[in-house]
Protein backbone atom coordinates (compact mmCIF):
# COMPACT_ATOMS: atom_id res chain seq x y z
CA UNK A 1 29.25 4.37 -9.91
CA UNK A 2 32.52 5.60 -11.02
CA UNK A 3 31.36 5.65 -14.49
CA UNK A 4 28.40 7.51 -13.38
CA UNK A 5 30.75 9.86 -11.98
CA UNK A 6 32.80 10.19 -14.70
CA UNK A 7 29.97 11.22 -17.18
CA UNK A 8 28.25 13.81 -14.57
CA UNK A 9 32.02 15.28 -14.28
CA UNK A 10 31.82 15.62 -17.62
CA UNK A 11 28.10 17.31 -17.95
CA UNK A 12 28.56 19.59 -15.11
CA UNK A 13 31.95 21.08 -16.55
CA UNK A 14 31.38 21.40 -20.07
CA UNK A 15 27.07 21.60 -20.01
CA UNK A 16 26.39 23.92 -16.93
CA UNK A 17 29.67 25.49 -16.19
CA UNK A 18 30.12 26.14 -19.88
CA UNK A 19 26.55 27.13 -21.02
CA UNK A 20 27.15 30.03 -18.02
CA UNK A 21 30.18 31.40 -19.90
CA UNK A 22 32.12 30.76 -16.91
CA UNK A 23 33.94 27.36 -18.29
CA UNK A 24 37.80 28.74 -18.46
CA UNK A 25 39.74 28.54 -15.29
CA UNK A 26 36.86 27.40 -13.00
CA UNK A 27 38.30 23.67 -12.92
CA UNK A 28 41.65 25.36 -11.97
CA UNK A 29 39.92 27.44 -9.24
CA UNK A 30 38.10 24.20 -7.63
CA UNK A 31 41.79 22.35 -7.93
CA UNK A 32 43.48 25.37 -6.23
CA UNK A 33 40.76 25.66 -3.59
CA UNK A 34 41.31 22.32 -2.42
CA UNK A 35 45.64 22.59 -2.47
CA UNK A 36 44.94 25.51 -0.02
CA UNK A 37 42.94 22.97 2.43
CA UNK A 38 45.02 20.17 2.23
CA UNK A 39 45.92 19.74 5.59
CA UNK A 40 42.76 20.76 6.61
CA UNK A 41 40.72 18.11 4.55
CA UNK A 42 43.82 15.36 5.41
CA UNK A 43 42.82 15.93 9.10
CA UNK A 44 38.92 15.03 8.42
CA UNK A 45 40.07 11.25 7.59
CA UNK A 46 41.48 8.74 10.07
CA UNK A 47 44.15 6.63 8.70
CA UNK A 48 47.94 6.88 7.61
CA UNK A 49 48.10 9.69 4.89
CA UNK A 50 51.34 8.76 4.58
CA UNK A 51 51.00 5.42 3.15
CA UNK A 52 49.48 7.42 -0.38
CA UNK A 53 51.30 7.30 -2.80
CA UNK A 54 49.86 10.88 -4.47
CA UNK A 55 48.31 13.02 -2.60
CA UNK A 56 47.15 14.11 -6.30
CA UNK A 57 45.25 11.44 -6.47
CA UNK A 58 43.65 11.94 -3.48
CA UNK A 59 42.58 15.69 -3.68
CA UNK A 60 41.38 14.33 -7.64
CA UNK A 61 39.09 11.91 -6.26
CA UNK A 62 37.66 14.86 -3.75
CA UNK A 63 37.40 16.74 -6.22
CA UNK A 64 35.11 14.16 -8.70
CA UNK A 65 33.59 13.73 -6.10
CA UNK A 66 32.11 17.10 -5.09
CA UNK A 67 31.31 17.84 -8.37
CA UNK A 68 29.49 14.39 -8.96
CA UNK A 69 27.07 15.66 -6.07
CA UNK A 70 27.26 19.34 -7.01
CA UNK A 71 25.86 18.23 -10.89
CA UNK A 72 23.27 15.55 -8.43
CA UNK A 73 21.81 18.23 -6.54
CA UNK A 74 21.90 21.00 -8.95
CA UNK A 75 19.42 18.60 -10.94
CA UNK A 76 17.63 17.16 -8.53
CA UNK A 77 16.52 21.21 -7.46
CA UNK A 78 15.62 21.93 -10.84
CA UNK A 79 13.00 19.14 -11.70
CA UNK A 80 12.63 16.53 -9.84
CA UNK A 81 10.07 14.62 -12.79
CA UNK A 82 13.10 15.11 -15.10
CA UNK A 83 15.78 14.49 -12.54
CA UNK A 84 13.54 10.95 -12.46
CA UNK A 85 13.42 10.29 -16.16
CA UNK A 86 17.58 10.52 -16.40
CA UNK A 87 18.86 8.67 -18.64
CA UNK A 88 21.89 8.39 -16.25
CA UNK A 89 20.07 7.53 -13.58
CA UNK A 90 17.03 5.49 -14.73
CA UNK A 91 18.24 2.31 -13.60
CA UNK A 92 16.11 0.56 -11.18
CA UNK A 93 16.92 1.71 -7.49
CA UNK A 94 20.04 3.51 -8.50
CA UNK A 95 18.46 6.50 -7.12
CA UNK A 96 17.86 5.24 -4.23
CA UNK A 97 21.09 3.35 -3.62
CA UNK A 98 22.78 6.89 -4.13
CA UNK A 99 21.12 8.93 -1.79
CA UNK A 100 21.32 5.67 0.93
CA UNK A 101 25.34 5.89 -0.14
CA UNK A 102 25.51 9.29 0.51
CA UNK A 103 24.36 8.81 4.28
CA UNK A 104 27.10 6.28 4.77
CA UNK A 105 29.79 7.29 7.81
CA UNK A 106 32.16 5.60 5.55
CA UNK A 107 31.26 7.50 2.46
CA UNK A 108 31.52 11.26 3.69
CA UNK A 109 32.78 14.28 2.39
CA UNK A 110 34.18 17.57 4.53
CA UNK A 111 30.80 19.63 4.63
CA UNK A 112 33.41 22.93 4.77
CA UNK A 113 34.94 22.01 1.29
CA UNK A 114 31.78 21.54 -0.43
CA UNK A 115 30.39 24.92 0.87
CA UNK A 116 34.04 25.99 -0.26
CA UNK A 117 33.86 25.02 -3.67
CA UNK A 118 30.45 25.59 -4.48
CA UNK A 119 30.72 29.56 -3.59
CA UNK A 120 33.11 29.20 -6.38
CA UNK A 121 30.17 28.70 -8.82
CA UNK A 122 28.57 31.56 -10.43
CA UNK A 123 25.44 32.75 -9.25
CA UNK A 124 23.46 32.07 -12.29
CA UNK A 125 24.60 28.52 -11.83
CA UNK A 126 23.16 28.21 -8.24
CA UNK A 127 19.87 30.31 -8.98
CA UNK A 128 17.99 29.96 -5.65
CA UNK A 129 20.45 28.09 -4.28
CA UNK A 130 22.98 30.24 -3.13
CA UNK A 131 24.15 28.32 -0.35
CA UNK A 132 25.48 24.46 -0.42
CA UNK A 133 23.45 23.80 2.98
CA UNK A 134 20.16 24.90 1.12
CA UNK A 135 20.59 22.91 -1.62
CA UNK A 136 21.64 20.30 0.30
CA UNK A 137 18.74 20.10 2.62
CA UNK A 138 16.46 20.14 -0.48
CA UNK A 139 17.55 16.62 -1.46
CA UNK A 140 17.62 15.15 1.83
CA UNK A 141 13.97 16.58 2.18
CA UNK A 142 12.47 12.98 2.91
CA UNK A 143 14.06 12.71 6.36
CA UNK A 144 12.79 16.07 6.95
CA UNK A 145 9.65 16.02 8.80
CA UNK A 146 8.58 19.85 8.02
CA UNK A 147 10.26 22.81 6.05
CA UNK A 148 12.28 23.70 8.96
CA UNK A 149 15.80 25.35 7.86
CA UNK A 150 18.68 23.47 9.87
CA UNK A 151 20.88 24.62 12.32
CA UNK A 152 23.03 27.49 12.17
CA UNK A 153 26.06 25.41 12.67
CA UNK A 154 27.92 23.95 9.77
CA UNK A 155 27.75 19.80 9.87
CA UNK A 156 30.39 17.78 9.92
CA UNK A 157 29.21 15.84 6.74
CA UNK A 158 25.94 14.92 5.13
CA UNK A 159 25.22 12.32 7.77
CA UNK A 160 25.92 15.25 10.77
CA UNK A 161 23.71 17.67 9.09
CA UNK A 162 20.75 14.90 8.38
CA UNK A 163 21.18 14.36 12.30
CA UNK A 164 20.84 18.06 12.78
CA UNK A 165 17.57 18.17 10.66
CA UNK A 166 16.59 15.65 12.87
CA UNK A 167 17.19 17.06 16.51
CA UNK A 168 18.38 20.52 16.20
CA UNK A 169 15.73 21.69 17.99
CA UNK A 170 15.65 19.31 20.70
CA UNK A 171 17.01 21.00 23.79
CA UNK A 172 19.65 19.38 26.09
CA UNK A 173 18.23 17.06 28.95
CA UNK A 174 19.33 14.74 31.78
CA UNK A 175 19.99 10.81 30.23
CA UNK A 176 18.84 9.27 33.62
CA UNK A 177 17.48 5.44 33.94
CA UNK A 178 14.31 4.23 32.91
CA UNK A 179 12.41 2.03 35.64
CA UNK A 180 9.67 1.06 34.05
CA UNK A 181 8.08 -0.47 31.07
CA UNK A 182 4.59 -0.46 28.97
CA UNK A 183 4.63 -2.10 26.03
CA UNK A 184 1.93 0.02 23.34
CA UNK A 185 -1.19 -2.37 23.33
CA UNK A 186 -0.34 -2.48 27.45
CA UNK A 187 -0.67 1.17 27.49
CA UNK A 188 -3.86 1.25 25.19
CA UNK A 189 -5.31 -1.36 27.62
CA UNK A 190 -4.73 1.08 30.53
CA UNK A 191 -7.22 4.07 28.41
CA UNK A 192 -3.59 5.91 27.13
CA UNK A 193 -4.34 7.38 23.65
CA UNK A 194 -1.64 7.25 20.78
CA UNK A 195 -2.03 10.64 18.62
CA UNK A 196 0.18 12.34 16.35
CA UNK A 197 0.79 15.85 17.67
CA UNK A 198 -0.83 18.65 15.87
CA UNK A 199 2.21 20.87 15.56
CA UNK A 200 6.02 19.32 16.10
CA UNK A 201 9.53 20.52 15.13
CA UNK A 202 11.49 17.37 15.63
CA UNK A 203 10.52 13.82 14.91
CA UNK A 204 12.40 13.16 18.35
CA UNK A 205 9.50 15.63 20.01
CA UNK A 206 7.72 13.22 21.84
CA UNK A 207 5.01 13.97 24.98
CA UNK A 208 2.84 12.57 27.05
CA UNK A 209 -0.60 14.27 28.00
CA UNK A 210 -1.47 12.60 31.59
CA UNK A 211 -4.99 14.82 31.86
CA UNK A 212 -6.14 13.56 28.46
CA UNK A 213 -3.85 10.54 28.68
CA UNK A 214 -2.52 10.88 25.22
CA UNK A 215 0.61 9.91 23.78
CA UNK A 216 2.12 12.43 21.12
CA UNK A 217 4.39 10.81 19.16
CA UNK A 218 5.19 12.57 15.37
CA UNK A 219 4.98 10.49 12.42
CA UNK A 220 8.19 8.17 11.57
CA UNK A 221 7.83 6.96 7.56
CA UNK A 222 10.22 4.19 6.74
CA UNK A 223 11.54 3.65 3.87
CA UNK A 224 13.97 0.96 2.25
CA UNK A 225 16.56 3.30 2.90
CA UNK A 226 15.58 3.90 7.09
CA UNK A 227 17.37 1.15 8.70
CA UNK A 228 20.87 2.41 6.72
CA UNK A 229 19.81 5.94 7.76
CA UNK A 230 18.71 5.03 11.37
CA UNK A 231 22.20 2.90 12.01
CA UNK A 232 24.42 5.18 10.75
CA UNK A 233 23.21 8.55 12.58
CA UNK A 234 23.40 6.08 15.34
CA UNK A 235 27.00 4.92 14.90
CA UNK A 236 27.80 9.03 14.61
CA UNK A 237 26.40 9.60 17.73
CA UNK A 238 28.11 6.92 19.46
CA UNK A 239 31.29 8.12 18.40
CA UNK A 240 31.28 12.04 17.80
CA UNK A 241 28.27 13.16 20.43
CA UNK A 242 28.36 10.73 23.45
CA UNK A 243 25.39 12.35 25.75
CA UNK A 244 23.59 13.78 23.69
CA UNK A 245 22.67 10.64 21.39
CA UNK A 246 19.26 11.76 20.61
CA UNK A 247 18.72 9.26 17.94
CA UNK A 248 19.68 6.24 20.06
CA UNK A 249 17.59 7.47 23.07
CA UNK A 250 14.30 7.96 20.51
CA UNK A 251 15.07 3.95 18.78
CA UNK A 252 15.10 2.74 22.47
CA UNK A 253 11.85 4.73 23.09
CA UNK A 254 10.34 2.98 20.07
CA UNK A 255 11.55 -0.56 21.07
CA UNK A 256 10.31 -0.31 24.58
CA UNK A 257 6.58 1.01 23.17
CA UNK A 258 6.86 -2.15 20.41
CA UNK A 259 7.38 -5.49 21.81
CA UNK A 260 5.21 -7.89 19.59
CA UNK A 261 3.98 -7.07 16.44
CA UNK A 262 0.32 -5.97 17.59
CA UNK A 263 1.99 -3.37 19.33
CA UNK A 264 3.65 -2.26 15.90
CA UNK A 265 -0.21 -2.46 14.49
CA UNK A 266 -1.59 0.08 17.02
CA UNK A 267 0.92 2.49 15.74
CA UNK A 268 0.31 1.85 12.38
CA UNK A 269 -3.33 2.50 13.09
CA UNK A 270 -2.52 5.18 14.58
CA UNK A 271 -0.31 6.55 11.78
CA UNK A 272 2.78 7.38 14.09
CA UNK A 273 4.30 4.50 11.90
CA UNK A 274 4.08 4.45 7.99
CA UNK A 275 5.10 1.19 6.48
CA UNK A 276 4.45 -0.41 3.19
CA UNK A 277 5.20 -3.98 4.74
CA UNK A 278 3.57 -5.69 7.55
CA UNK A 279 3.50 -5.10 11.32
CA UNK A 280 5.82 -8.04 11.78
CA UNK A 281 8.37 -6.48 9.72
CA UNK A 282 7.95 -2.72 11.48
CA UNK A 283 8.59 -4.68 14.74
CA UNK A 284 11.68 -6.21 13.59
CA UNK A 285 13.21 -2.99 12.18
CA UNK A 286 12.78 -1.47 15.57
CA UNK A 287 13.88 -4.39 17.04
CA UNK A 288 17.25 -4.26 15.11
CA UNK A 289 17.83 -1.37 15.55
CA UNK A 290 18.01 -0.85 19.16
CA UNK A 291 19.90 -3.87 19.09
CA UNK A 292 23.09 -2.30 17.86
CA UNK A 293 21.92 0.69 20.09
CA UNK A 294 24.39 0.87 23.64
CA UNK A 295 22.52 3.63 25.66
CA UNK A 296 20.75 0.81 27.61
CA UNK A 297 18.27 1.71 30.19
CA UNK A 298 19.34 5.40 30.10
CA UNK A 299 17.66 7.78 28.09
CA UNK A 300 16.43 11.45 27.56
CA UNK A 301 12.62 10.29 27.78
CA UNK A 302 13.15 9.13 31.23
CA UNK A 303 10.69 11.56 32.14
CA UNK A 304 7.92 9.88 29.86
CA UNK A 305 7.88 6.55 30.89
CA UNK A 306 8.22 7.67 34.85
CA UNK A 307 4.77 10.15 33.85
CA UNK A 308 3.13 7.14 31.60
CA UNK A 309 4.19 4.61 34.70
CA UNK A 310 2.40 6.79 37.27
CA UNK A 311 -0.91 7.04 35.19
CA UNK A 312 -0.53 3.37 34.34
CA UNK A 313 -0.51 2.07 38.01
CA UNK A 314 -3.09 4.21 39.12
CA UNK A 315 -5.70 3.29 36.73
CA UNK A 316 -5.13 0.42 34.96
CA UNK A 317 -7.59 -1.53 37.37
CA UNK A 318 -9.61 1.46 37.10
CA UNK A 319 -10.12 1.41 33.26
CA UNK A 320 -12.60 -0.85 31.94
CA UNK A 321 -10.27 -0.57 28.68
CA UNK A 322 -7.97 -3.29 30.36
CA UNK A 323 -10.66 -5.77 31.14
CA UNK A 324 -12.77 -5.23 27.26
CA UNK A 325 -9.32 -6.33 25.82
CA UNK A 326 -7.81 -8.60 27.50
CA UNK A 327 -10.93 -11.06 27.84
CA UNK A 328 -12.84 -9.50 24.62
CA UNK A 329 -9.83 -8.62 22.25
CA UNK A 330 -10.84 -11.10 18.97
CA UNK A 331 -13.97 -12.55 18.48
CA UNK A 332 -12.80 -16.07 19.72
CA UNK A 333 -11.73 -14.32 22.83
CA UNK A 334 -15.42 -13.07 23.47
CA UNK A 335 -16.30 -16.51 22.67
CA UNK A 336 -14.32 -17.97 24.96
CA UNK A 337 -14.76 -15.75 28.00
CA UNK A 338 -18.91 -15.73 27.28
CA UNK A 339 -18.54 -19.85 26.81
CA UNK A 340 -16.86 -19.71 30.38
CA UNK A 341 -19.47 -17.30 31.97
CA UNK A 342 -22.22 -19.55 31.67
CA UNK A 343 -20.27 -22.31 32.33
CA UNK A 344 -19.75 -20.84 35.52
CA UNK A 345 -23.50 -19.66 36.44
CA UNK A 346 -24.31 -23.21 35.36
CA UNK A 347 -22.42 -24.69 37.61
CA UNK A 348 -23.33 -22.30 40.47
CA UNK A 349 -26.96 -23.18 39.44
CA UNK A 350 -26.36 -26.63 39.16
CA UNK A 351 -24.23 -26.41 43.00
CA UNK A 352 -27.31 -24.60 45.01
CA UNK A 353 -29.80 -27.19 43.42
CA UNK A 354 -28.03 -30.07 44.79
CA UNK A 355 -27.66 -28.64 48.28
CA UNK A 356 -31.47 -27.86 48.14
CA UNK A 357 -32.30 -31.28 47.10
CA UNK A 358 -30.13 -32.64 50.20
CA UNK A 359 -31.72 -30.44 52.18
């Protein structure tokens, strides 16, 4: 990757930034930019600054850096076809492997210096672009489920603002414990509904319906890049938002609702999960996942499960729904449970004869 950095430093300085006329000076004015945040940038990394050497160094790896993902971007904007066919970046997965790196906790960039620097570039540069957050949010539009712009706040990092794309529109509520729990296909037994809501702003927006007992749950597409994404949003919110992690509440939602892999196959069915593998595998995704989660048995959805609890013990026995799967859920099932129905009338037949012929 550092060669691929090094020849995208290259392209972006003397390919775009020169082909604009604007070449002379404007590496001097991103160096200077970042001398006059030193401190500032310093303070966004734990660690002992004092233990480097130069500090030169430092801002010069920034520096690559930001324009390594400006050049990225800027392409990726432009034509995405192309951006595909790069000769730079044709390698199998490499694509991939960069936007998963660019998620990492470990990997991140101050989200101020980037804005910084790129209002540095001129405007015929950026073209519809104008602002870093825009651009930004354009290649990070898979984990976007609609064209929502993101919160008015500036992110921490790329991994912040992915988490705000998320859940900025999820409004604040009480993390209280859940008492109760209904696996999917136990839930489906009991007449609930799984449906994807017809018009959601978060992919954390989840409801329940009691009157038409449906579930609303939006669509969740994983990728080979979701578990990365998934576990470090969740490591974030462990450590920069503790009560509001919306992620980790939402994973333990989804682990609770998929215990077994037919649960995982209702969803699927239901297309609240997209998967290219198996249910067994979208099972044990969840499944790690809210392994590493710590919010336990408290959770924003507390709410849900109490509502889908109340409907589910007052008309489970009700619901014919319960009694059609559980004894006719496969073929062999219905086999079995017909095979023991006459069994039983047989045997009842068989019973009265004999006390008639004693009588």
């Amino acid at each position: 990757m550092e060669r691929k950095k090094s020849e995208y430093y290259e392209i972006f300085w003397k390919d775009r930034v020169s082909k604009a006329g604007e070449l002379r000076g404007a590496e001097d004015e991103f160096w200077n930019a970042l001398k006059e945040d030193e401190k500032k940038i310093k303070q966004c990394y734990e660690g002992d600054f004092g233990r480097i050497e130069n500090l030169e160094d430092f801002l010069d790896l920034i520096l690559r850096d930001a324009v390594f993902i400006f050049e990225l971007f800027l392409k990726y904007s432009e034509n995405e076809e192309e951006f595909k066919k790069d000769s730079k970046l044709k390698e199998p997965g490499l694509r991939a492997a960069i936007r998963r790196d660019l998620i990492l906790l470990e990997n991140q960039l101050p989200f101020f210096i980037l804005e910084k620097l790129y209002k540095l570039l001129p405007e015929n540069i950026k073209r519809k672009h104008t602002e870093f957050k825009a651009l930004a949010c354009f290649y990070f539009k898979r984990h976007l489920p609609s064209d929502l712009p993101p919160a008015e706040t500036t992110p921490k990092h790329f991994t912040d603002l992915v988490r705000s794309l998320l859940s900025f529109t999820v409004k604040d509520k009480s993390v209280e414990q859940i008492k109760s729990f209904h696996s999917a296909t136990r839930l489906r037994q009991a007449g609930v509904k799984f449906k994807l809501p017809r018009e959601h702003d978060s992919l954390l927006h989840v409801h329940f319906n009691r009157v038409r007992t449906e579930f609303h749950i939006p669509q969740l597409q994983i990728h080979s890049d979701t578990e990365s994404l998934f576990r470090n949003l969740m490591a974030l919110e462990k450590r920069v938002y503790p009560g509001q992690e919306y992620i980790c509440h939402y994973i333990n939602l989804l682990s609770i609702l998929v215990v077994k892999p037919k649960d995982a196959k209702l969803l699927m069915e239901n297309k609240i999960v997209i998967y290219y593998k198996d249910e067994v595998a979208a099972r044990d995704l969840i499944y790690s996942l809210a392994s590493s989660s710590t919010t336990d048995l408290h959770s924003r959805y507390h709410h849900i499960f109490s509502a889908v609890d109340d409907y589910y013990k007052s008309s489970w026995a009700k619901n014919p729904a319960y009694f059609i799967e559980e004894f006719f859920g496969n073929f062999w099932k219905g086999v079995g449970t017909v095979s023991a129905a006459i069994l039983l009338i047989l045997t009842l037949v068989q019973t009265i004869c004999s006390i008639r012929g004693l009588s």
